[in-house]
C-alpha atoms as a PDB file:
ATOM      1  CA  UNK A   1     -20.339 -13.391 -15.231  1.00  0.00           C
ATOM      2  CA  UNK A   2     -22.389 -10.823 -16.852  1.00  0.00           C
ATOM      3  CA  UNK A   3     -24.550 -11.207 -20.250  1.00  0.00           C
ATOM      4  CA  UNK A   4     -23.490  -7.718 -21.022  1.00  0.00           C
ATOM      5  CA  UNK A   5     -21.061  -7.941 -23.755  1.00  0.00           C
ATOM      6  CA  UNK A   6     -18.622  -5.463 -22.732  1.00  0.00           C
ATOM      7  CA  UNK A   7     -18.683  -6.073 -19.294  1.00  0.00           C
ATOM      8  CA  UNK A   8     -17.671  -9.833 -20.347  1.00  0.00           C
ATOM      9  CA  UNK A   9     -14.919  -8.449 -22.122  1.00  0.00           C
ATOM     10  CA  UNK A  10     -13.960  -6.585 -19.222  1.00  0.00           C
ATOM     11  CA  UNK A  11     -13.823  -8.854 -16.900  1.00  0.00           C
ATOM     12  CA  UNK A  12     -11.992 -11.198 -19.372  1.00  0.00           C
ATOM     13  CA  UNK A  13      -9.196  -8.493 -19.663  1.00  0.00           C
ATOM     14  CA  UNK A  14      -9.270  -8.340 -15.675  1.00  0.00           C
ATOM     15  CA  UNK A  15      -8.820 -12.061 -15.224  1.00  0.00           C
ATOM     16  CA  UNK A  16      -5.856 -12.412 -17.582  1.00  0.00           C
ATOM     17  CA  UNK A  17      -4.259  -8.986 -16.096  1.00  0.00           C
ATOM     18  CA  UNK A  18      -4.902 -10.929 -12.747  1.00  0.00           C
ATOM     19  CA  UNK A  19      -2.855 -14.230 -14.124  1.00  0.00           C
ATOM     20  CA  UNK A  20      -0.189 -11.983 -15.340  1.00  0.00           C
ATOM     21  CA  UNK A  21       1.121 -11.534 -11.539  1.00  0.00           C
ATOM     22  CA  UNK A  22       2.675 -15.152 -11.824  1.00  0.00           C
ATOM     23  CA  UNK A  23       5.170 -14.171 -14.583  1.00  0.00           C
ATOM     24  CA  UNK A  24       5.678 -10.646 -12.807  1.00  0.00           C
ATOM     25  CA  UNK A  25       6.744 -11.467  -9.836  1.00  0.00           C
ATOM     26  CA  UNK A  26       9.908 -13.377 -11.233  1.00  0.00           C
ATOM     27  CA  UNK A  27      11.094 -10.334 -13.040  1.00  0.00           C
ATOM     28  CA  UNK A  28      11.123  -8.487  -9.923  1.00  0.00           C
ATOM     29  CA  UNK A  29      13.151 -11.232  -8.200  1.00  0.00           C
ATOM     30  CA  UNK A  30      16.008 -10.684 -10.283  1.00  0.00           C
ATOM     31  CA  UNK A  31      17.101  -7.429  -8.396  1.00  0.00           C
ATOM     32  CA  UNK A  32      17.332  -8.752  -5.251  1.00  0.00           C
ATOM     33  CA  UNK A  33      18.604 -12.058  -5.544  1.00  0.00           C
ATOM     34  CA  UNK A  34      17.954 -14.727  -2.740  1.00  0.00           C
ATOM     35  CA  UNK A  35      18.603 -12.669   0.530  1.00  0.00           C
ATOM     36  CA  UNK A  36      16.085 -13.064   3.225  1.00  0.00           C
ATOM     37  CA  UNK A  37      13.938 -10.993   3.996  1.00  0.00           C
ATOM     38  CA  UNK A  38      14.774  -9.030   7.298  1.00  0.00           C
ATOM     39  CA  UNK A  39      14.276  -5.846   9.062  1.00  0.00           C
ATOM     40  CA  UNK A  40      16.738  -3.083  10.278  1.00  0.00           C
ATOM     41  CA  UNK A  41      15.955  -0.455  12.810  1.00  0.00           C
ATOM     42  CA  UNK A  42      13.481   2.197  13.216  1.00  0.00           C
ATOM     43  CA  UNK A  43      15.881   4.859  14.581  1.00  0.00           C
ATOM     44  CA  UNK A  44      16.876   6.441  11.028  1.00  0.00           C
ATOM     45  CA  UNK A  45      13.064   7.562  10.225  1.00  0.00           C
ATOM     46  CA  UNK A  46      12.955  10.817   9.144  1.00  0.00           C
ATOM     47  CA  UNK A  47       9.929  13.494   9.660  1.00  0.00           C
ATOM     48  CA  UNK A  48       8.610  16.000   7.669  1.00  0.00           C
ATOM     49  CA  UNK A  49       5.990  18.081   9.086  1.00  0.00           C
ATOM     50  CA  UNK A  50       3.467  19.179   6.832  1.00  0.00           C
ATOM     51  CA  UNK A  51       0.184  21.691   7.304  1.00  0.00           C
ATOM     52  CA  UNK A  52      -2.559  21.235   9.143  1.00  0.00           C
ATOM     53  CA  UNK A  53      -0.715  19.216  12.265  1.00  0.00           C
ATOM     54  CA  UNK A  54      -0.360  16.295   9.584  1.00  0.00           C
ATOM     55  CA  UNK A  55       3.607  14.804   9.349  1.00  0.00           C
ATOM     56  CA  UNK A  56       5.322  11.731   7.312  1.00  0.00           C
ATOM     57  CA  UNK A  57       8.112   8.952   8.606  1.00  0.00           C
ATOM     58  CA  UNK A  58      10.504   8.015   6.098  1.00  0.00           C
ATOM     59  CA  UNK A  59      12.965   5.116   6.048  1.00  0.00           C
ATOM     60  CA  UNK A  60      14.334   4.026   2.724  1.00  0.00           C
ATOM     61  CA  UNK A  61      15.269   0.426   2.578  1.00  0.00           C
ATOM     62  CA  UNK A  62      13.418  -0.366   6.059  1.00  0.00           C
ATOM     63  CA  UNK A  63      13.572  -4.245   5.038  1.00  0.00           C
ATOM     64  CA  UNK A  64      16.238  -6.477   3.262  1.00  0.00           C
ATOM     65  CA  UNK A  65      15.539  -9.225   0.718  1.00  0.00           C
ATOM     66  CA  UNK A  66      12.264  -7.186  -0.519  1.00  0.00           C
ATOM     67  CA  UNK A  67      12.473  -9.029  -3.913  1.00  0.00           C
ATOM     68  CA  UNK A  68      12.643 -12.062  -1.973  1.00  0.00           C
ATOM     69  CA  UNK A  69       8.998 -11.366  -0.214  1.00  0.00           C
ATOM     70  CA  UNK A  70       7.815  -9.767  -3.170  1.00  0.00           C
ATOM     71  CA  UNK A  71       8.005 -12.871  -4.691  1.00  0.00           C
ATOM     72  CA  UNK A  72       6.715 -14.805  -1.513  1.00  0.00           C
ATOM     73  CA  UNK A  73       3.471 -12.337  -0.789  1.00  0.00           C
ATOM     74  CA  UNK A  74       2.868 -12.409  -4.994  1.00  0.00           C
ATOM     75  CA  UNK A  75       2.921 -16.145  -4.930  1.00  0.00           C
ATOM     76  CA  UNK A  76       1.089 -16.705  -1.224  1.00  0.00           C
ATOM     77  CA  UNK A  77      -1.031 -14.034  -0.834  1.00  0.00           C
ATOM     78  CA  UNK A  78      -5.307 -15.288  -1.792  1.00  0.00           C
ATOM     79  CA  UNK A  79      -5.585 -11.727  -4.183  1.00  0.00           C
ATOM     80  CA  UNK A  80      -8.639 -10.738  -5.581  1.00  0.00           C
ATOM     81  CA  UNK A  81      -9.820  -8.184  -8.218  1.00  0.00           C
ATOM     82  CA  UNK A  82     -13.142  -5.790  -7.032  1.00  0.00           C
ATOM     83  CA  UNK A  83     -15.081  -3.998  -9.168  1.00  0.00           C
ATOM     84  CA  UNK A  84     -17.040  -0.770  -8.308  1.00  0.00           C
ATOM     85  CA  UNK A  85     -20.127   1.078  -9.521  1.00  0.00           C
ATOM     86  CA  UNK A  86     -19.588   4.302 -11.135  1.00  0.00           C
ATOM     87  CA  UNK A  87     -22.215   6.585 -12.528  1.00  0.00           C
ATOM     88  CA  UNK A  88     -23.906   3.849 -14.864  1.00  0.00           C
ATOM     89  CA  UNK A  89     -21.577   1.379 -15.181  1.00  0.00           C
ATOM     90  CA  UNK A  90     -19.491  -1.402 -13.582  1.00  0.00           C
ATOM     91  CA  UNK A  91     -15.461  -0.646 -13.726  1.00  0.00           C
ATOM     92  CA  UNK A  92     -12.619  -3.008 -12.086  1.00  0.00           C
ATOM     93  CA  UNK A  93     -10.407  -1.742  -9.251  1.00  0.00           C
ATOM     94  CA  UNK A  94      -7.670  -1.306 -10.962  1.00  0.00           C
ATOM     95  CA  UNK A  95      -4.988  -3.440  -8.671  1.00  0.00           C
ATOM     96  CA  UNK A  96      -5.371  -6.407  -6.835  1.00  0.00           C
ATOM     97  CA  UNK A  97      -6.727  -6.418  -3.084  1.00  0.00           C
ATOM     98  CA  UNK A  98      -6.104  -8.298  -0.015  1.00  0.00           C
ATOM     99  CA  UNK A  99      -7.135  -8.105   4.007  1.00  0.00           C
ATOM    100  CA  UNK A 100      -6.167  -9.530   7.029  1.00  0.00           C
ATOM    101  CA  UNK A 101      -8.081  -8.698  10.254  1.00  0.00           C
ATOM    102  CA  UNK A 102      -7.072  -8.271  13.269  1.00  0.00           C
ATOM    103  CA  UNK A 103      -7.027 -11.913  14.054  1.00  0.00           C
ATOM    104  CA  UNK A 104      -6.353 -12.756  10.788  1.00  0.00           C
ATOM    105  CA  UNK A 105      -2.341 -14.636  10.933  1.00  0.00           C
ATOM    106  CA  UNK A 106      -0.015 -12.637   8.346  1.00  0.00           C
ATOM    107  CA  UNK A 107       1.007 -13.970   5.112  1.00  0.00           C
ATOM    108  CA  UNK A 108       4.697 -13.738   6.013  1.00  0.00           C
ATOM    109  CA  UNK A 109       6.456 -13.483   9.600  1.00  0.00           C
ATOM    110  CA  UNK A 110       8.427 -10.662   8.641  1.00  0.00           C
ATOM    111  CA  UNK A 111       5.090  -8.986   8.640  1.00  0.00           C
ATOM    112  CA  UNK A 112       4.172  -9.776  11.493  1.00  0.00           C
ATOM    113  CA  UNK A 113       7.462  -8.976  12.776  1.00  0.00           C
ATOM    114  CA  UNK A 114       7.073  -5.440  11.108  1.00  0.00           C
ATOM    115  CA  UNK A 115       3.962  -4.769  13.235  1.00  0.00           C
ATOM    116  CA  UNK A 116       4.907  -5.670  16.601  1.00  0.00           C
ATOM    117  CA  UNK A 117       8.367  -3.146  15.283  1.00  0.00           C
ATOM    118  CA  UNK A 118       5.730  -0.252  14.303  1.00  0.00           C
ATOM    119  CA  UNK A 119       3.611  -0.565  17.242  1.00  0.00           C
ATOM    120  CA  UNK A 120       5.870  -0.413  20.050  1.00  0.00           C
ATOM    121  CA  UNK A 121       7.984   2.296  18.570  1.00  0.00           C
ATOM    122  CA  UNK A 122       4.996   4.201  17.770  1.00  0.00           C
ATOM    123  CA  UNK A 123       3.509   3.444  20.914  1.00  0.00           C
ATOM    124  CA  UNK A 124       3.891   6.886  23.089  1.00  0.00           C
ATOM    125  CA  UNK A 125       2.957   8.687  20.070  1.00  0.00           C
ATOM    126  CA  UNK A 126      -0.032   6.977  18.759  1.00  0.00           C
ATOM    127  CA  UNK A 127      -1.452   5.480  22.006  1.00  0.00           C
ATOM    128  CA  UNK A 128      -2.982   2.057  20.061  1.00  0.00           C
ATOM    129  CA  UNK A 129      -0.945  -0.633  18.157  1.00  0.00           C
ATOM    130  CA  UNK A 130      -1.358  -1.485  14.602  1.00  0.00           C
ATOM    131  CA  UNK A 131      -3.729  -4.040  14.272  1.00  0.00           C
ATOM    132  CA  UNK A 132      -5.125  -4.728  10.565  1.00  0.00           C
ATOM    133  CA  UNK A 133      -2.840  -5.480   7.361  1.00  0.00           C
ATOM    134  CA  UNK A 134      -4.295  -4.149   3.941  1.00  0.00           C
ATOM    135  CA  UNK A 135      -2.260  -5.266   1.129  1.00  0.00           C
ATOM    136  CA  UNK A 136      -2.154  -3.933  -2.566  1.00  0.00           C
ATOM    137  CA  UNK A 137      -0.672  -5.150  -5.672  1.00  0.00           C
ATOM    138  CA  UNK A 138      -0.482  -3.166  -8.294  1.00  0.00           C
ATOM    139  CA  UNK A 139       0.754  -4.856 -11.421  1.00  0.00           C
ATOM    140  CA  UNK A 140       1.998  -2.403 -13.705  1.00  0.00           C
ATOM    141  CA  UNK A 141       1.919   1.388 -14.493  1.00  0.00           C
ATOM    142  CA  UNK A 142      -2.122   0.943 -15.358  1.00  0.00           C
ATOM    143  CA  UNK A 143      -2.934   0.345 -12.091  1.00  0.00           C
ATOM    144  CA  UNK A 144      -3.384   2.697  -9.231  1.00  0.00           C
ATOM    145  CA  UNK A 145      -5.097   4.330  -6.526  1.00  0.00           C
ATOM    146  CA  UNK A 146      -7.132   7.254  -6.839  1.00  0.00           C
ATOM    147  CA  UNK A 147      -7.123  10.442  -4.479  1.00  0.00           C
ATOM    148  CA  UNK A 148      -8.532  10.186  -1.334  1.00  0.00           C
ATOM    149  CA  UNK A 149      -7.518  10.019   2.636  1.00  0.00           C
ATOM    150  CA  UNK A 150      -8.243   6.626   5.478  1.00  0.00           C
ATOM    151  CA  UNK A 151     -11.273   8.665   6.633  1.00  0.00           C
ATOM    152  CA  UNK A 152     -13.594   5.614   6.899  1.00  0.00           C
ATOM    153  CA  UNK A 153     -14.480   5.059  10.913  1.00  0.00           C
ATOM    154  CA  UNK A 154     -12.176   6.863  13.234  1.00  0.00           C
ATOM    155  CA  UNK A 155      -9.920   8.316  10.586  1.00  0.00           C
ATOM    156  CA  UNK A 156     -12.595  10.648   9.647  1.00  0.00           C
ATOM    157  CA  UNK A 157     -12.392  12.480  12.971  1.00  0.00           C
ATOM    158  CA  UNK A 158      -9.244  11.230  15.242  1.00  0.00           C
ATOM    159  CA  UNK A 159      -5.728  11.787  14.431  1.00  0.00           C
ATOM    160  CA  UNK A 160      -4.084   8.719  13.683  1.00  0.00           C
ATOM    161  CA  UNK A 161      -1.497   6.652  11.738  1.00  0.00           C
ATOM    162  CA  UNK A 162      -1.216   4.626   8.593  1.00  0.00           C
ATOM    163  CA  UNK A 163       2.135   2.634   8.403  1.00  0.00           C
ATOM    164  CA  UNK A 164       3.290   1.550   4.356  1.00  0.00           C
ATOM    165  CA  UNK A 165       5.831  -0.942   3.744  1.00  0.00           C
ATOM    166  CA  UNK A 166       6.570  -1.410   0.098  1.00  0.00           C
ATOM    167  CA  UNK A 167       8.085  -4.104  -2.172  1.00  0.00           C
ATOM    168  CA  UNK A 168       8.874  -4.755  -5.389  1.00  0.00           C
ATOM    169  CA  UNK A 169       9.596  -1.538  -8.269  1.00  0.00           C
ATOM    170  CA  UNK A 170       9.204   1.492  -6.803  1.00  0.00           C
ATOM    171  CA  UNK A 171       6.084   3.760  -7.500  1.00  0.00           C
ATOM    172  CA  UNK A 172       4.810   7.498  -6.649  1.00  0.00           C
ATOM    173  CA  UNK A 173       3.159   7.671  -3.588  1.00  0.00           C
ATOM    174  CA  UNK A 174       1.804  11.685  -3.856  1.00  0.00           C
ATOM    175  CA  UNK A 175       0.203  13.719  -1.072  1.00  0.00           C
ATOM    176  CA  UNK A 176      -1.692  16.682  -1.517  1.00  0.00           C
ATOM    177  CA  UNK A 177      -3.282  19.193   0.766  1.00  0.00           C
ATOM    178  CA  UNK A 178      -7.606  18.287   1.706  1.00  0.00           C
ATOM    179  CA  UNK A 179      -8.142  21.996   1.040  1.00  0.00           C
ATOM    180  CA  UNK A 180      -6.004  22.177  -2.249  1.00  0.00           C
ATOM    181  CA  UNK A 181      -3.643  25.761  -2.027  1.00  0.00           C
ATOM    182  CA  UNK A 182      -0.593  23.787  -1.074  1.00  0.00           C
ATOM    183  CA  UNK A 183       2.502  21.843  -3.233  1.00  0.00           C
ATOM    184  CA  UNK A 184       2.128  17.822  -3.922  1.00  0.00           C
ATOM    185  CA  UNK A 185       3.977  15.883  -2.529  1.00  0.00           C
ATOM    186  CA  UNK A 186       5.260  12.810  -4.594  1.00  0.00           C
ATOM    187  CA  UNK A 187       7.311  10.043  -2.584  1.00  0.00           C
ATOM    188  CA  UNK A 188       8.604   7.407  -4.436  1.00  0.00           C
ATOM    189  CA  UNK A 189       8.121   3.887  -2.373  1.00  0.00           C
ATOM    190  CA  UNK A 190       9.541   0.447  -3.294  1.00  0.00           C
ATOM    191  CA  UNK A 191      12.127  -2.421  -2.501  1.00  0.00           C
ATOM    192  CA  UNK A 192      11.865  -2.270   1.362  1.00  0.00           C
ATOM    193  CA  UNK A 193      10.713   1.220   2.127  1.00  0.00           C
ATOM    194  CA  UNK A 194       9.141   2.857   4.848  1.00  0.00           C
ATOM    195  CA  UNK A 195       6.196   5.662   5.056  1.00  0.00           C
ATOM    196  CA  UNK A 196       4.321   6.473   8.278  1.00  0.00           C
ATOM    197  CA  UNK A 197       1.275   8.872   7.650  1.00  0.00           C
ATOM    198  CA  UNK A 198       0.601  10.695  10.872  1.00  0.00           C
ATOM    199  CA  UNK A 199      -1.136  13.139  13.129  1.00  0.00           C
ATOM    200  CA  UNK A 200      -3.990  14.940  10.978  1.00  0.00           C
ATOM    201  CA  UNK A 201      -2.124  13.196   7.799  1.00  0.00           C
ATOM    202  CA  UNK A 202      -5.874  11.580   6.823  1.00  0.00           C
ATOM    203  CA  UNK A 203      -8.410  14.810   7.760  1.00  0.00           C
ATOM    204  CA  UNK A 204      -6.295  17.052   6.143  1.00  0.00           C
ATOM    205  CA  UNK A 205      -4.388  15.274   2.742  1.00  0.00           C
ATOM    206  CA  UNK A 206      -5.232  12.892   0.394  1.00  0.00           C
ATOM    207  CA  UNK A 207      -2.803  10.617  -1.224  1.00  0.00           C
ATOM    208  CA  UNK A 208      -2.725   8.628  -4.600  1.00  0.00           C
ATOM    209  CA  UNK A 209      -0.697   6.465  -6.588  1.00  0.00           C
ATOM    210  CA  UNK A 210      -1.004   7.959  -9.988  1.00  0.00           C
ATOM    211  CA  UNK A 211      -1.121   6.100 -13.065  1.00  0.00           C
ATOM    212  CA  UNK A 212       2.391   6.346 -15.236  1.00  0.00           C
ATOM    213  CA  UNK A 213       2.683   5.310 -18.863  1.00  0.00           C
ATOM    214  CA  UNK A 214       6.414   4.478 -18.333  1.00  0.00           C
ATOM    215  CA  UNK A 215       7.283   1.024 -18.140  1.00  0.00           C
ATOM    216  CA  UNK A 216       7.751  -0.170 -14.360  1.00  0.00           C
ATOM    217  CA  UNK A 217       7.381  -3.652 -12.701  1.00  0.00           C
ATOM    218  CA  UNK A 218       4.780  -4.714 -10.131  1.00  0.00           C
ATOM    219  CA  UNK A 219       4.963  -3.510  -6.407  1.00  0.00           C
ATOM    220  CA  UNK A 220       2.747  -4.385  -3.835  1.00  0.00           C
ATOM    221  CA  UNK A 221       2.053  -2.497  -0.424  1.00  0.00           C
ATOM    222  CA  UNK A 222       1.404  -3.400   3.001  1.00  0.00           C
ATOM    223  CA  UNK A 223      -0.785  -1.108   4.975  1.00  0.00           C
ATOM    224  CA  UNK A 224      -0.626  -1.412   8.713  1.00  0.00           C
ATOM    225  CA  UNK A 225      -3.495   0.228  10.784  1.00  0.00           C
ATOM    226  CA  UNK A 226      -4.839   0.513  13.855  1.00  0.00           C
ATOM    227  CA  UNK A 227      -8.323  -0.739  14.652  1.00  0.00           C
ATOM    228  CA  UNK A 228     -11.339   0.992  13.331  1.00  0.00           C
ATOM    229  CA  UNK A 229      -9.099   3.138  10.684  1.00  0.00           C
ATOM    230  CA  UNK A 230     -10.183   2.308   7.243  1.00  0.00           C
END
């Protein structure tokens, strides 16, 4: 721990936010009851083309009992809180972070049910499966994700995909044009849902989950991508 006063103080606050989760994820249990979790079909996605060759899948409500695996990833799942440099100071990620490589066994079968689903109907399309599983939790309406697109490695120069499967209260997921002169986007993602970013989707937008003073439970989200997309 640092000797820096307010960085102690800071990472205090981050440790309790981070303890927090266990009396979260109970709330969130209590909309979904005790159904299993399980998945449904891929044929009701739904495409929206957007500029620049980039295009998003849609399926509401992709997977039942989402509560129920909220509850299992939020309880299972070995988080972690990073912190980042910025300008002259130290500031905490503000969610919690967690990565399984590609040999890495999933935290839930469902998830690795929900991979095998995504590759081979994405197969044709994308010409790769999905390989690695980033997840996210973000615990309340103070935490989120900053502006930006999966450009690290290939995404910075192939068209690819990013798969998102979402549990727990639903947040904004907004998209915005690269080269700014176009609307935003904003997707709202939670108990079971679906988005597939596609085609130029990580070149050419960026996407963010804003901040939001209202009050809203904790989601997490479970990023499937293929190798070398970051």
């Amino acid at each position: 721990m640092s000797d820096n006063p307010s960085e102690v103080i800071a990472q205090t606050f981050e440790q309790s936010r981070i303890l927090k989760v266990m009396t979260l994820h109970l709330q969130a249990s209590l909309f979904g009851g005790a159904e299993e979790a399980g998945l449904g079909g891929l044929d009701h996605l739904q495409r929206r083309t957007l500029a620049d060759g980039a295009w998003i899948d849609v399926l509401p409500g992709w997977l039942s009992g989402a509560d129920t695996l909220f509850e299992q990833l939020a309880n299972d799942v070995p988080w972690h809180a990073e912190e980042r440099r910025m300008y002259d100071r130290v500031v905490a990620v503000p969610r919690l972070l967690a990565f399984y490589k590609e040999d890495d066994p999933l935290p839930h079968p469902v998830l690795t049910d929900a991979r095998s689903m995504l590759s081979e109907h994405y197969r044709a399309e994308l010409g790769e499966p999905f390989r690695t599983a980033g997840l996210c939790l973000y615990r309340d309406g103070g935490d989120s994700v900053a502006w930006h697109g999966d450009r690290i490695g290939r995404g910075d120069k192939e068209d690819t995909m990013v798969a998102i499967l979402s549990v727990g209260e639903p947040r904004v997921l907004a998209l915005r044009p690269r080269a700014g002169g176009g609307p935003t986007i904003r997707q709202a993602l939670g108990h079971g849902d679906l988005i597939v970013m596609g085609g130029s989707c990580q070149r050419t937008w960026d996407h963010s989950i804003p901040k939001t003073a209202k009050p809203v439970g904790p989601r997490i989200s479970v990023q499937f991508r293929p190798s070398g997309v970051g």
